[in-house]
C-alpha atoms as a PDB file:
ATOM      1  CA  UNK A   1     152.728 126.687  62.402  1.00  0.00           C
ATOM      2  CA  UNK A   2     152.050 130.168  62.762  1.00  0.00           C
ATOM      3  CA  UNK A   3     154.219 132.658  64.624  1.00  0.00           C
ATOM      4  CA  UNK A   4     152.713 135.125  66.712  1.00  0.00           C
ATOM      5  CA  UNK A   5     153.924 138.897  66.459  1.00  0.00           C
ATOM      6  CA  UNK A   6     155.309 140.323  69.853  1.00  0.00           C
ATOM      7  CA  UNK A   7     154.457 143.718  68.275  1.00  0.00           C
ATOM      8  CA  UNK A   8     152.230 145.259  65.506  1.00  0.00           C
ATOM      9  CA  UNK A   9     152.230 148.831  63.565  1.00  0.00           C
ATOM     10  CA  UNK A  10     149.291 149.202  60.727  1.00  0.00           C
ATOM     11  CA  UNK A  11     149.390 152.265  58.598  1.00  0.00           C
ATOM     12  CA  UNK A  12     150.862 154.242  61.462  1.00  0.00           C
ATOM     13  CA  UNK A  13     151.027 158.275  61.237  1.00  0.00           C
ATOM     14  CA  UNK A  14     152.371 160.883  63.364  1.00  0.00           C
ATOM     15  CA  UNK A  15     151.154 164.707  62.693  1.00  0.00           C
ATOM     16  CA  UNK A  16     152.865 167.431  65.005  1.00  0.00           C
ATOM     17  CA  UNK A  17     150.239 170.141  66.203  1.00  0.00           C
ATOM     18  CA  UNK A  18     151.560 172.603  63.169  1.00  0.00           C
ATOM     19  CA  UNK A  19     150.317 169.919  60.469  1.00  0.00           C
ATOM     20  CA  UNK A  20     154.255 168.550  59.719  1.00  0.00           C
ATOM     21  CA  UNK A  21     153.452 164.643  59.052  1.00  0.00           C
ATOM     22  CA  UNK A  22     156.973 163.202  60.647  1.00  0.00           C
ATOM     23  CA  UNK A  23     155.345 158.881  60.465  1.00  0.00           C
ATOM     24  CA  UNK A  24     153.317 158.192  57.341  1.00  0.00           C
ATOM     25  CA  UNK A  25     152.208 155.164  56.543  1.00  0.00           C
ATOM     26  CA  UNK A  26     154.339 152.527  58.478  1.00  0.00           C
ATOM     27  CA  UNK A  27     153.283 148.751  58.719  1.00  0.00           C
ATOM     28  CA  UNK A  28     155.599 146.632  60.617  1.00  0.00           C
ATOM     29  CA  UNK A  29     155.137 143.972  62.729  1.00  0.00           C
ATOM     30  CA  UNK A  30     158.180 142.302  64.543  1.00  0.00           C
ATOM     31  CA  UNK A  31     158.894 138.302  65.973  1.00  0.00           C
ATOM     32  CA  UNK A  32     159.606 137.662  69.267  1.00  0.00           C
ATOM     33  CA  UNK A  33     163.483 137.700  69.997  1.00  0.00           C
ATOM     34  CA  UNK A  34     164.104 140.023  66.977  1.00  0.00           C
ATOM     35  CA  UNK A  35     166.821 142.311  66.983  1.00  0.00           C
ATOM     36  CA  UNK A  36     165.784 145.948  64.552  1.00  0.00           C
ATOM     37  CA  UNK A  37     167.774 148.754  64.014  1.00  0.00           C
ATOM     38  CA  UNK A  38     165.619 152.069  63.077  1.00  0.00           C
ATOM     39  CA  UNK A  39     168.020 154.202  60.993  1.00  0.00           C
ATOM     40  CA  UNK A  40     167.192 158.109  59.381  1.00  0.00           C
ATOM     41  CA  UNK A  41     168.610 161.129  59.630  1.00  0.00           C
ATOM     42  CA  UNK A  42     168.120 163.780  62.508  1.00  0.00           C
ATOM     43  CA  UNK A  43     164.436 165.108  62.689  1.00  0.00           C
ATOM     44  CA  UNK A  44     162.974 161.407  60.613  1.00  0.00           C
ATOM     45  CA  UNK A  45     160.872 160.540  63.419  1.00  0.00           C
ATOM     46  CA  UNK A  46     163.266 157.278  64.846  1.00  0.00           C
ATOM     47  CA  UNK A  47     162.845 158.674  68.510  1.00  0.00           C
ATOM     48  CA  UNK A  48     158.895 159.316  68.345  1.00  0.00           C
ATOM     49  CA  UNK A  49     158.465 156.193  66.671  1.00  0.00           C
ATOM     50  CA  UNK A  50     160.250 154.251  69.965  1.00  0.00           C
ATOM     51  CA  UNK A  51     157.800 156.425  72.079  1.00  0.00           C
ATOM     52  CA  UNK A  52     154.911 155.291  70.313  1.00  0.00           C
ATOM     53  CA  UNK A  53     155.983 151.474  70.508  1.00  0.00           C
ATOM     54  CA  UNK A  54     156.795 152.167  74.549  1.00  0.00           C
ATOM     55  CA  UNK A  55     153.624 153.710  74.989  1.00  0.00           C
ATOM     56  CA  UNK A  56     154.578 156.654  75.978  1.00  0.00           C
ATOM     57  CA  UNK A  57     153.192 158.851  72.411  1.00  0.00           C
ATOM     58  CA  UNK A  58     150.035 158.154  72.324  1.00  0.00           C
ATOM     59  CA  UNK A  59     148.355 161.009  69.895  1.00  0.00           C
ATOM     60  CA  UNK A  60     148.800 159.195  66.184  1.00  0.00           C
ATOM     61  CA  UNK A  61     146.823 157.541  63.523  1.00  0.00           C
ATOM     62  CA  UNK A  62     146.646 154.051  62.715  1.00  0.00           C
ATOM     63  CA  UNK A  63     147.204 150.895  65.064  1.00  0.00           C
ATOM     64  CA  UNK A  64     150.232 150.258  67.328  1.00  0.00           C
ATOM     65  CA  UNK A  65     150.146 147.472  70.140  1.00  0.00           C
ATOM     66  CA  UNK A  66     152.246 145.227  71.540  1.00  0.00           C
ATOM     67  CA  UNK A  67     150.774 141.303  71.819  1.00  0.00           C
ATOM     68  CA  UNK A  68     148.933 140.778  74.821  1.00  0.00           C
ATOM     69  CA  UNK A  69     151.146 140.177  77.904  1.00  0.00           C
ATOM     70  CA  UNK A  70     154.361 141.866  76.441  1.00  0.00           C
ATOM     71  CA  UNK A  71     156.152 143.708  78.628  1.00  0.00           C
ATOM     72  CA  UNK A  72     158.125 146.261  77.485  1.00  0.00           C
ATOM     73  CA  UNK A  73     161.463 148.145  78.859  1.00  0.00           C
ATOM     74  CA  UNK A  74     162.353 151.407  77.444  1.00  0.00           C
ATOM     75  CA  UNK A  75     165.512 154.108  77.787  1.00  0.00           C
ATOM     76  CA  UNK A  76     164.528 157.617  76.924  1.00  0.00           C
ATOM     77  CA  UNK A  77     167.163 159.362  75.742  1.00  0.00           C
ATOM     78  CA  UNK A  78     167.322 161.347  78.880  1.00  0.00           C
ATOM     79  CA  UNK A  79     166.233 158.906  81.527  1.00  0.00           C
ATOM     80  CA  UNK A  80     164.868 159.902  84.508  1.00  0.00           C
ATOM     81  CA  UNK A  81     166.299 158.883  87.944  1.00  0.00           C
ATOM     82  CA  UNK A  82     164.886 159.204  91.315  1.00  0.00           C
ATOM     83  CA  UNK A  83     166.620 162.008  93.049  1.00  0.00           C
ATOM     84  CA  UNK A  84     165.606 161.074  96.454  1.00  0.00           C
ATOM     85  CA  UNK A  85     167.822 157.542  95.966  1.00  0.00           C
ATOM     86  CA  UNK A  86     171.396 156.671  95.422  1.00  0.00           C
ATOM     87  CA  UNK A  87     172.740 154.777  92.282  1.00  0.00           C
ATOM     88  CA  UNK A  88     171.840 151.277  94.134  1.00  0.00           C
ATOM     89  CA  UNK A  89     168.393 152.934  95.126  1.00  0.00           C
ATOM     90  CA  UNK A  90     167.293 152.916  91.493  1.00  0.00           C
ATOM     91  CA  UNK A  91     168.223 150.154  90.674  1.00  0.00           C
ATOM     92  CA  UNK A  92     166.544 148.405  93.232  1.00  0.00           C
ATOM     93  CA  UNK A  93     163.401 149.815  92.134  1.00  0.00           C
ATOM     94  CA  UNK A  94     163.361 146.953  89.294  1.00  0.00           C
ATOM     95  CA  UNK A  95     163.408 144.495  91.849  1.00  0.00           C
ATOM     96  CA  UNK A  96     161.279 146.156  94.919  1.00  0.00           C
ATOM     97  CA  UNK A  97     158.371 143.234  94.333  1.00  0.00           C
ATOM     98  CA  UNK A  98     160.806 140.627  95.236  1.00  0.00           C
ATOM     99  CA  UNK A  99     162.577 143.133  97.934  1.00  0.00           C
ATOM    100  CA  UNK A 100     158.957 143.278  99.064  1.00  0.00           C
ATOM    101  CA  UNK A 101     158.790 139.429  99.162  1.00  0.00           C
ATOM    102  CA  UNK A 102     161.940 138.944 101.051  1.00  0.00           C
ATOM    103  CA  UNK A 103     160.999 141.805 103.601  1.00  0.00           C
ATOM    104  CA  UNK A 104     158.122 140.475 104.532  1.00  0.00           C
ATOM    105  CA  UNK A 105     159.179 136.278 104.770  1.00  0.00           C
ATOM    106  CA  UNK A 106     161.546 138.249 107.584  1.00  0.00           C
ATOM    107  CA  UNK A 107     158.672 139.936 109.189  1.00  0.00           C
ATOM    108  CA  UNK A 108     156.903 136.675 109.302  1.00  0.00           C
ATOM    109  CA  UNK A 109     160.052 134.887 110.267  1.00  0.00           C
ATOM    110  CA  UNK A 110     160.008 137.226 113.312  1.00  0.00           C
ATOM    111  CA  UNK A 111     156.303 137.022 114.116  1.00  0.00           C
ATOM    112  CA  UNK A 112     156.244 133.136 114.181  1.00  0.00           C
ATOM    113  CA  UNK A 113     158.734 133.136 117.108  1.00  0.00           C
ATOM    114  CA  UNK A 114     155.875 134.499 119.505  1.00  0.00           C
ATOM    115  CA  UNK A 115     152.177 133.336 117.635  1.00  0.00           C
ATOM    116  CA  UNK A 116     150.176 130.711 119.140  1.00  0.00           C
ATOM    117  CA  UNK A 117     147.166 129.213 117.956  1.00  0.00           C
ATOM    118  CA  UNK A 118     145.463 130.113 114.824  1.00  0.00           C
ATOM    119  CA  UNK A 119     147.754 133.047 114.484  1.00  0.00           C
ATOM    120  CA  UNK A 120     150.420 131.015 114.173  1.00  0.00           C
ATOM    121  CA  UNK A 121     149.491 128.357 111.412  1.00  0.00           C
ATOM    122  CA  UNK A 122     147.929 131.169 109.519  1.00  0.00           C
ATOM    123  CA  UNK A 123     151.004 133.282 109.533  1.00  0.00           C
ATOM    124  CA  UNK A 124     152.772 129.325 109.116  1.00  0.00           C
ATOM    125  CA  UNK A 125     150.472 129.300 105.763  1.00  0.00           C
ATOM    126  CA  UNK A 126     151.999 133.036 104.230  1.00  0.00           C
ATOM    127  CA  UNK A 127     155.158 131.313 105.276  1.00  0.00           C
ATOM    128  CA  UNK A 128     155.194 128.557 103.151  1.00  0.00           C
ATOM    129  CA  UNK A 129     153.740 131.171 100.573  1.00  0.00           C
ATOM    130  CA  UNK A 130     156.016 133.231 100.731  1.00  0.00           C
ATOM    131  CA  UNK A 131     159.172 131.239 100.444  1.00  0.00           C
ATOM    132  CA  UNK A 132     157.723 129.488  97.213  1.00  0.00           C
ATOM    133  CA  UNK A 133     157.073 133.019  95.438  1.00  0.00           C
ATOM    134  CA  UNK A 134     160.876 133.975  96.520  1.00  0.00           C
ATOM    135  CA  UNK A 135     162.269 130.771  94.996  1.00  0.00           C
ATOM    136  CA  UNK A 136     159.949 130.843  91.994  1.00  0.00           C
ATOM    137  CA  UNK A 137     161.657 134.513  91.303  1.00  0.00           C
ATOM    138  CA  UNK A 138     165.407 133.418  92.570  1.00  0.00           C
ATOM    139  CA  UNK A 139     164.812 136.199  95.035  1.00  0.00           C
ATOM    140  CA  UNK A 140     167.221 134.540  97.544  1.00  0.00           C
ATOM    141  CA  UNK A 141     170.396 135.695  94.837  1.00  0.00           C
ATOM    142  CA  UNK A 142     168.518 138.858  94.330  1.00  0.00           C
ATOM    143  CA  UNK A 143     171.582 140.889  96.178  1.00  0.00           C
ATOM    144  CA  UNK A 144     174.140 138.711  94.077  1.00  0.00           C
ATOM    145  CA  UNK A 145     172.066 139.395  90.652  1.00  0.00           C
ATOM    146  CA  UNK A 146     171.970 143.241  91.399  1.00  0.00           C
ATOM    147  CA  UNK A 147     176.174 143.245  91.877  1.00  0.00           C
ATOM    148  CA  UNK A 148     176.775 140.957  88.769  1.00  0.00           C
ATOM    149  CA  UNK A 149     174.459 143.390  86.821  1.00  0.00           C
ATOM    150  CA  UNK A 150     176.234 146.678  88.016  1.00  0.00           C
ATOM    151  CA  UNK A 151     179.472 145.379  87.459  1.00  0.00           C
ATOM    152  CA  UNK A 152     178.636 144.704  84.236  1.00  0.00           C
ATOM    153  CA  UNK A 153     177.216 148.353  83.337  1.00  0.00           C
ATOM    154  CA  UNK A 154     180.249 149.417  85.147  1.00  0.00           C
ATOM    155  CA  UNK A 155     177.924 151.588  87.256  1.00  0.00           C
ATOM    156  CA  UNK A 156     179.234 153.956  89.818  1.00  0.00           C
ATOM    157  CA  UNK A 157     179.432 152.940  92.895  1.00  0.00           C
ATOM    158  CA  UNK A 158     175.796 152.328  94.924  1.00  0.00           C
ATOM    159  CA  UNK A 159     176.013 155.052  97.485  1.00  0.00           C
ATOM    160  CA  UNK A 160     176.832 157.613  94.599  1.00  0.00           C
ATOM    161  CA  UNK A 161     174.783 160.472  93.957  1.00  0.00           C
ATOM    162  CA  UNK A 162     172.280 160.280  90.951  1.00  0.00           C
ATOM    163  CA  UNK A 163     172.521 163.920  90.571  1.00  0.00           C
ATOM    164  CA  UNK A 164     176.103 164.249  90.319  1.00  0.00           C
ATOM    165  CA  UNK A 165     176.454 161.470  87.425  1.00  0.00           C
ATOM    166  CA  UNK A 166     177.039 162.366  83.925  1.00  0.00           C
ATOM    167  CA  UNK A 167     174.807 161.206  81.088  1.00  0.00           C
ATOM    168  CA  UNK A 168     176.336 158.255  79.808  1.00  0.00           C
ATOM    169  CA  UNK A 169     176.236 157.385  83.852  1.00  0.00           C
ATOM    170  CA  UNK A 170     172.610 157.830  84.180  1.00  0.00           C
ATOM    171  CA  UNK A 171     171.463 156.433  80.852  1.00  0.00           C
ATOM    172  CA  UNK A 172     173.711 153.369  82.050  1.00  0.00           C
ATOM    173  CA  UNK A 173     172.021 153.123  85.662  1.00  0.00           C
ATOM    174  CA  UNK A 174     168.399 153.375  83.634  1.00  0.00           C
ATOM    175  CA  UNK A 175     169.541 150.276  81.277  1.00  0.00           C
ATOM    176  CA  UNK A 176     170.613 148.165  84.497  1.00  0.00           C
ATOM    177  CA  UNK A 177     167.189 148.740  85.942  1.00  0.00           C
ATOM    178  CA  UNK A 178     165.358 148.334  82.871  1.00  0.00           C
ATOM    179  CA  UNK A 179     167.119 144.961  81.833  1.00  0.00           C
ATOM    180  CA  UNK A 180     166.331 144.002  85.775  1.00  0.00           C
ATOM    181  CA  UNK A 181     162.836 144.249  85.274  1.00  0.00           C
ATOM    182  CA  UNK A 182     163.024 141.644  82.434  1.00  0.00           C
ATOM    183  CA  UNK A 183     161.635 142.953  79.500  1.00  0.00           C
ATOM    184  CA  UNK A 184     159.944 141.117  76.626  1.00  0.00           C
ATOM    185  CA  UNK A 185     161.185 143.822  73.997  1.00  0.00           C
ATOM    186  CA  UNK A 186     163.506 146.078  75.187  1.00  0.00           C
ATOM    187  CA  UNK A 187     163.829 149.598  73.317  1.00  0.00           C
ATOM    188  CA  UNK A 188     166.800 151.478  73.105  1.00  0.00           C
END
């Protein structure tokens, strides 16, 4: 049986603006559930060639893609954080789709106790909806999962200041929200 490649590089190359080739020539192509270390000195191109598998370089030669349907988490080496929200803020941005979910099966909740009618077994319908796309995504622990995984990244507390943490703090609140999100080939 075959295996299929979660990621493919063919004769990749990277050529700054000034003509200096830092990628020349690099074919790899990686299983799912892999684990690859990218080793070189400082200036070797291990940093552009992590951008160019995230997607975010995209002026090079050759062919770089991830297989179909692969989703892919990536911490820059200076993530950025949202400003406007507090530690717990960004993190919840890997989860607002279920957030979204469970705000709106409370809406509906709500809206239920005075429909009649039509109104009623149609909001009845995105009820039922609702509730199956929460449990399909475990969204009812989603408060519990966010804790256990902020614990674990000893993160600073959730009301803390983004702008106030160091860098190991931020890079850290970036990796909780990244590995949140679920990743099929996470990039460090």
């Amino acid at each position: 049986m075959a295996h299929e490649f979660i990621y493919t590089m063919r004769d990749l190359r990277k050529v700054t603006p000034l003509g200096k080739e830092i990628l020349k020539g690099i074919w790899l192509s990686f299983y799912p559930g892999a684990k690859i270390g990218v080793l070189g000195p400082n200036g070797s191109g291990k940093s552009t060639l992590l951008k160019i598998m995230a997607g975010v370089e995209k002026e090079f030669f050759g062919d770089a893609a991830p297989a179909k349907g692969t989703k892919i988490g990536y911490l820059a080496q200076e993530p950025e954080l949202d400003t406007k929200l507090d530690v717990r803020g960004n993190v919840m941005l890997a989860v607002a789709g279920i957030k979204k979910l469970l705000d709106r099966f409370e809406e509906v909740g709500t809206l239920l106790g005075s429909a009649e009618g039509a109104e009623s077994d149609k909001l009845m319908e995105e009820y039922g909806r609702l509730q199956e796309e929460i449990e399909a995504a475990d969204g009812w622990n989603l408060d519990n999962h966010l804790e256990i995984a902020m614990d674990a990244l000893r993160l600073p507390p959730g009301d803390a200041d983004v702008t106030k943490l160091s860098g190991g703090e931020k890079r850290r609140v970036a990796l909780c929200r990244i590995l949140l999100e679920k990743p099929d080939m996470l990039l460090l």
